[in-house]
N, C-alpha and C. Protein backbone atom coordinates (compact mmCIF):
# COMPACT_ATOMS: atom_id res chain seq x y z
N UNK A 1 29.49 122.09 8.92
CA UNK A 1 28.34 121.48 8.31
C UNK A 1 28.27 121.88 6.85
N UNK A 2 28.16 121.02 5.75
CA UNK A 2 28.35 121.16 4.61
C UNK A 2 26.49 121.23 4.22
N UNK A 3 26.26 122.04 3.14
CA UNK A 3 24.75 122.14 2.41
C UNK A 3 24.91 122.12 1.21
N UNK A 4 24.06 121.47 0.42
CA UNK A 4 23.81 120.49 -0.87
C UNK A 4 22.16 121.33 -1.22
N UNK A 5 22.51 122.35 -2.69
CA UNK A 5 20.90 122.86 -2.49
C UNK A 5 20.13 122.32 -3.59
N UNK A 6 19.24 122.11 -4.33
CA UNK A 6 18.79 121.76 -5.31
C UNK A 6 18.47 122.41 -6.29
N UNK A 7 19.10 122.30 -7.62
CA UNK A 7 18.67 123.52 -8.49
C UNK A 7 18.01 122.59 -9.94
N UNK A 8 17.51 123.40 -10.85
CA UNK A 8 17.59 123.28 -11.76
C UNK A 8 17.67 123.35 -13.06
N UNK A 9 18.67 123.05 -14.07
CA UNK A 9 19.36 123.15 -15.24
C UNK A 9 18.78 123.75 -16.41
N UNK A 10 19.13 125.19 -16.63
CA UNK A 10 18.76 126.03 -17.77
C UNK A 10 19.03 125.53 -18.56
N UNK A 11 20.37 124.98 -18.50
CA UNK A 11 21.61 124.81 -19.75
C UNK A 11 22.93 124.15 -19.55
N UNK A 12 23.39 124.08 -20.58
CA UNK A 12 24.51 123.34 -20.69
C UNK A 12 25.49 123.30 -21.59
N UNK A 13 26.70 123.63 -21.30
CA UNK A 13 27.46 124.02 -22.07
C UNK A 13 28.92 123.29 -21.74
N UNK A 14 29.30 122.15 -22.61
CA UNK A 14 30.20 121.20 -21.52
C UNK A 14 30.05 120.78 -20.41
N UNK A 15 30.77 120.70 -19.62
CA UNK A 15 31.36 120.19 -17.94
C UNK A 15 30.84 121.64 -17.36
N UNK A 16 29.61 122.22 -17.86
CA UNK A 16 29.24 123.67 -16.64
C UNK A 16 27.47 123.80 -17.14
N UNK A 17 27.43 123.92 -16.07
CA UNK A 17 25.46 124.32 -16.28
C UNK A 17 25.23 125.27 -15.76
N UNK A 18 24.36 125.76 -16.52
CA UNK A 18 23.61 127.22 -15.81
C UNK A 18 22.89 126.64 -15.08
N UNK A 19 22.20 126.97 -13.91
CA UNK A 19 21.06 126.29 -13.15
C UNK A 19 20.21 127.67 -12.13
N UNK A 20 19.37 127.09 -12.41
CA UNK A 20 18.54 128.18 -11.07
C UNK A 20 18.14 127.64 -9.94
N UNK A 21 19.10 128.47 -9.03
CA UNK A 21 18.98 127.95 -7.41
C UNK A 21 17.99 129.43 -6.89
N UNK A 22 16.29 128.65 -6.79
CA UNK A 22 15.85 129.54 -5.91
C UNK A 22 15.47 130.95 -6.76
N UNK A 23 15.22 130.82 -8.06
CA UNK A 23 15.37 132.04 -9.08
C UNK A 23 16.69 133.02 -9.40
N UNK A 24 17.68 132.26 -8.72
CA UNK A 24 19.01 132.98 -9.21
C UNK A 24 19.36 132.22 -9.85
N UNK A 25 20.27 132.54 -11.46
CA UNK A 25 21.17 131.74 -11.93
C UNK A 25 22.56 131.54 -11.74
N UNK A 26 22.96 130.47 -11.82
CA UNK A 26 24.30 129.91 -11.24
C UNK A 26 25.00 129.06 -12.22
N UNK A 27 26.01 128.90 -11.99
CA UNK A 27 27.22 127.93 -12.88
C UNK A 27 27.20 126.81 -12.01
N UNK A 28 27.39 126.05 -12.69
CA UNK A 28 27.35 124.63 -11.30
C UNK A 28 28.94 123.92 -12.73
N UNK A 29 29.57 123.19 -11.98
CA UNK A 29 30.80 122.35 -12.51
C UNK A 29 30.01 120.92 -12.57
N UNK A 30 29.87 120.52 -13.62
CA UNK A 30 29.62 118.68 -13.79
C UNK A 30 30.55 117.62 -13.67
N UNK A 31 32.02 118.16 -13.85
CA UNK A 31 32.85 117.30 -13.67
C UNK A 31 32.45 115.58 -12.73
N UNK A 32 32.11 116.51 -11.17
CA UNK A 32 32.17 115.13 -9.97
C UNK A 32 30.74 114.53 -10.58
N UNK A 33 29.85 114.85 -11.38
CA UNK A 33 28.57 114.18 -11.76
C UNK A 33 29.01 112.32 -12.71
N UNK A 34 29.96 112.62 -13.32
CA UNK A 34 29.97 111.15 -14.61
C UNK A 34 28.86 110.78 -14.81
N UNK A 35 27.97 111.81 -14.99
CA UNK A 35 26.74 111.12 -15.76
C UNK A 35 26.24 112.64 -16.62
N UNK A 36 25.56 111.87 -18.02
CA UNK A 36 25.00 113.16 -18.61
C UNK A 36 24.22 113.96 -18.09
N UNK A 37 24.09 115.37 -18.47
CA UNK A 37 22.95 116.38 -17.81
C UNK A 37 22.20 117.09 -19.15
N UNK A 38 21.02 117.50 -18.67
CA UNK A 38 20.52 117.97 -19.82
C UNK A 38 19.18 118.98 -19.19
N UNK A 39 19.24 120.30 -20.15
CA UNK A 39 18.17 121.30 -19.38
C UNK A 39 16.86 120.56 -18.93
N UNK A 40 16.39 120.84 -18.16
CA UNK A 40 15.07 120.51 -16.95
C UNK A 40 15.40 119.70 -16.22
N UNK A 41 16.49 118.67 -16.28
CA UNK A 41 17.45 117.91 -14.80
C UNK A 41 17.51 118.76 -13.54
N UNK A 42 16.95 118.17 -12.42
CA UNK A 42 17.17 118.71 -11.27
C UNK A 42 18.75 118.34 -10.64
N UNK A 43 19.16 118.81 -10.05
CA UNK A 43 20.91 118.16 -9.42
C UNK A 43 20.77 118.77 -7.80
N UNK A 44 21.73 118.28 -7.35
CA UNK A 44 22.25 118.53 -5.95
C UNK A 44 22.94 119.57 -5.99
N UNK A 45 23.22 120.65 -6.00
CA UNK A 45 24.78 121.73 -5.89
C UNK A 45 25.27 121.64 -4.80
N UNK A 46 26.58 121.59 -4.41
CA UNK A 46 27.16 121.59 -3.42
C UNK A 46 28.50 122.47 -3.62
N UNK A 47 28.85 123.81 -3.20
CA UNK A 47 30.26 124.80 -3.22
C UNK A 47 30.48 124.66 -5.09
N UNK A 48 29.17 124.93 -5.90
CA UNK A 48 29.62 124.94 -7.13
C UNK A 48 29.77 123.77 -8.15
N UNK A 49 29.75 122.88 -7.76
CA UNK A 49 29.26 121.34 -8.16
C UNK A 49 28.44 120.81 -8.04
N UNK A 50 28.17 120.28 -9.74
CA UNK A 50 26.72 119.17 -9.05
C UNK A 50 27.35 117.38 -8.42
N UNK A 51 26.48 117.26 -7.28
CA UNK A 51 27.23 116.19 -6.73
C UNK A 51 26.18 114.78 -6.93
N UNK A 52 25.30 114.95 -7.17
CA UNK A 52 23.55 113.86 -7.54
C UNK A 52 22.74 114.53 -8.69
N UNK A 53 22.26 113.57 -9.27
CA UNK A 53 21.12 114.27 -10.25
C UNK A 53 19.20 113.96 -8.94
N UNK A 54 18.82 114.29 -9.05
CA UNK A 54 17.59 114.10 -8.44
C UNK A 54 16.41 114.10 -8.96
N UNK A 55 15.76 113.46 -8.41
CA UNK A 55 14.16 113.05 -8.96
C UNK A 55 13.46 114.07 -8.64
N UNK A 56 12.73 114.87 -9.38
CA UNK A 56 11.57 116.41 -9.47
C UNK A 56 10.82 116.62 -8.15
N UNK A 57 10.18 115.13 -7.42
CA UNK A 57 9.79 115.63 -6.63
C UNK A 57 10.27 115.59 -5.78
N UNK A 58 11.65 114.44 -5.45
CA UNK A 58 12.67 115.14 -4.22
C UNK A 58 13.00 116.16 -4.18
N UNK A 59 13.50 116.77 -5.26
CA UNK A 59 13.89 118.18 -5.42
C UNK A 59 12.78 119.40 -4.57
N UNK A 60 11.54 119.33 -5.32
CA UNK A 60 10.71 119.95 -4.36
C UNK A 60 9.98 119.94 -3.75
N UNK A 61 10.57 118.43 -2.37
CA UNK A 61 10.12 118.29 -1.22
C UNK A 61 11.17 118.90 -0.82
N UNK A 62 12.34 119.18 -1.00
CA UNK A 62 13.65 119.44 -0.56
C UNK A 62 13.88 121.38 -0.35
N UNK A 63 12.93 121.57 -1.26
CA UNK A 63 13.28 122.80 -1.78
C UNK A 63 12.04 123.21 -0.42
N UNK A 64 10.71 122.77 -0.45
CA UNK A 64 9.45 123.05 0.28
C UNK A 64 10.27 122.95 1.35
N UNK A 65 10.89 121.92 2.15
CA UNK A 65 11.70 122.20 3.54
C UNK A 65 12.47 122.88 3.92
N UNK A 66 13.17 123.53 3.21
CA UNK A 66 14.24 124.47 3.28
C UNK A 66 13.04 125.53 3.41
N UNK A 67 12.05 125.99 2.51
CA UNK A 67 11.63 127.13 2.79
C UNK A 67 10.59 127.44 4.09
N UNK A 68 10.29 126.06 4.42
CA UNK A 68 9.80 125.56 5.95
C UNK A 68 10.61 126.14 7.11
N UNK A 69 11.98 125.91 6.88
CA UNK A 69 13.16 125.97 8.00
C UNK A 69 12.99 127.74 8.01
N UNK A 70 13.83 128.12 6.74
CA UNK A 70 13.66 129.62 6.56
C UNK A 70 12.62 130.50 7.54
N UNK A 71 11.20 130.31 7.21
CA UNK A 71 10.09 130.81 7.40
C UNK A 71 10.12 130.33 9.31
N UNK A 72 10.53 129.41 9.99
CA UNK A 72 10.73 129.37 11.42
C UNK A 72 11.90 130.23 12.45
N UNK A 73 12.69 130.55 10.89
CA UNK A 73 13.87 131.37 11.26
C UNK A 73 13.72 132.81 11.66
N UNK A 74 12.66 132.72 10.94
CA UNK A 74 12.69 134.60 10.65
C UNK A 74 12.11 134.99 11.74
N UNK A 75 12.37 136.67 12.39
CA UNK A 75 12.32 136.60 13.72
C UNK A 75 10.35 137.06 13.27
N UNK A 76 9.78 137.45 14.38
CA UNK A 76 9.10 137.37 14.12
C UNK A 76 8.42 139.07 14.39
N UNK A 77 7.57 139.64 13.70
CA UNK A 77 6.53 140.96 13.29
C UNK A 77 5.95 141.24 14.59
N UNK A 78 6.77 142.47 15.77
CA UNK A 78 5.85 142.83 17.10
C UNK A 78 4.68 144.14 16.82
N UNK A 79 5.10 144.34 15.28
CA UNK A 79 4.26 146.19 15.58
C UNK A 79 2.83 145.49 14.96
């Protein structure tokens, strides 16, 4: 199963963006994108590539579900 997370773009420096996935910063590759990027662009990351640019609030409906899933994961507090 492949995962695609949503980040978004500090910066840009050629064919590589800084981006923050989740308050970490990351390098993402633009190459597979063929379209321009520019800081406050949300993208798709996928293994280090951005693979979609995305619309702000897909991004964080996307981001709100993931932290939905997370938060069902976690085991749960007996003391």
């Amino acid at each position: 199963m492949c995962l695609a997370i949503p980040a978004k773009v500090l910066s840009v420096e050629g064919n590589v963006a800084t981006v923050d996935l989740a308050g970490t910063r990351a390098r993402a590759r633009l190459d597979a994108l063929g379209e321009e990027v520019h800081a406050g662009d949300w993208l798709l990351i996928h293994t280090g590539f951005a693979i979609r640019r995305l619309d702000p609030q897909d991004a964080q409906e996307t981001l709100r579900l993931f932290e939905e899933l997370f938060s069902a994961l976690e085991p749960e507090d007996d003391t």
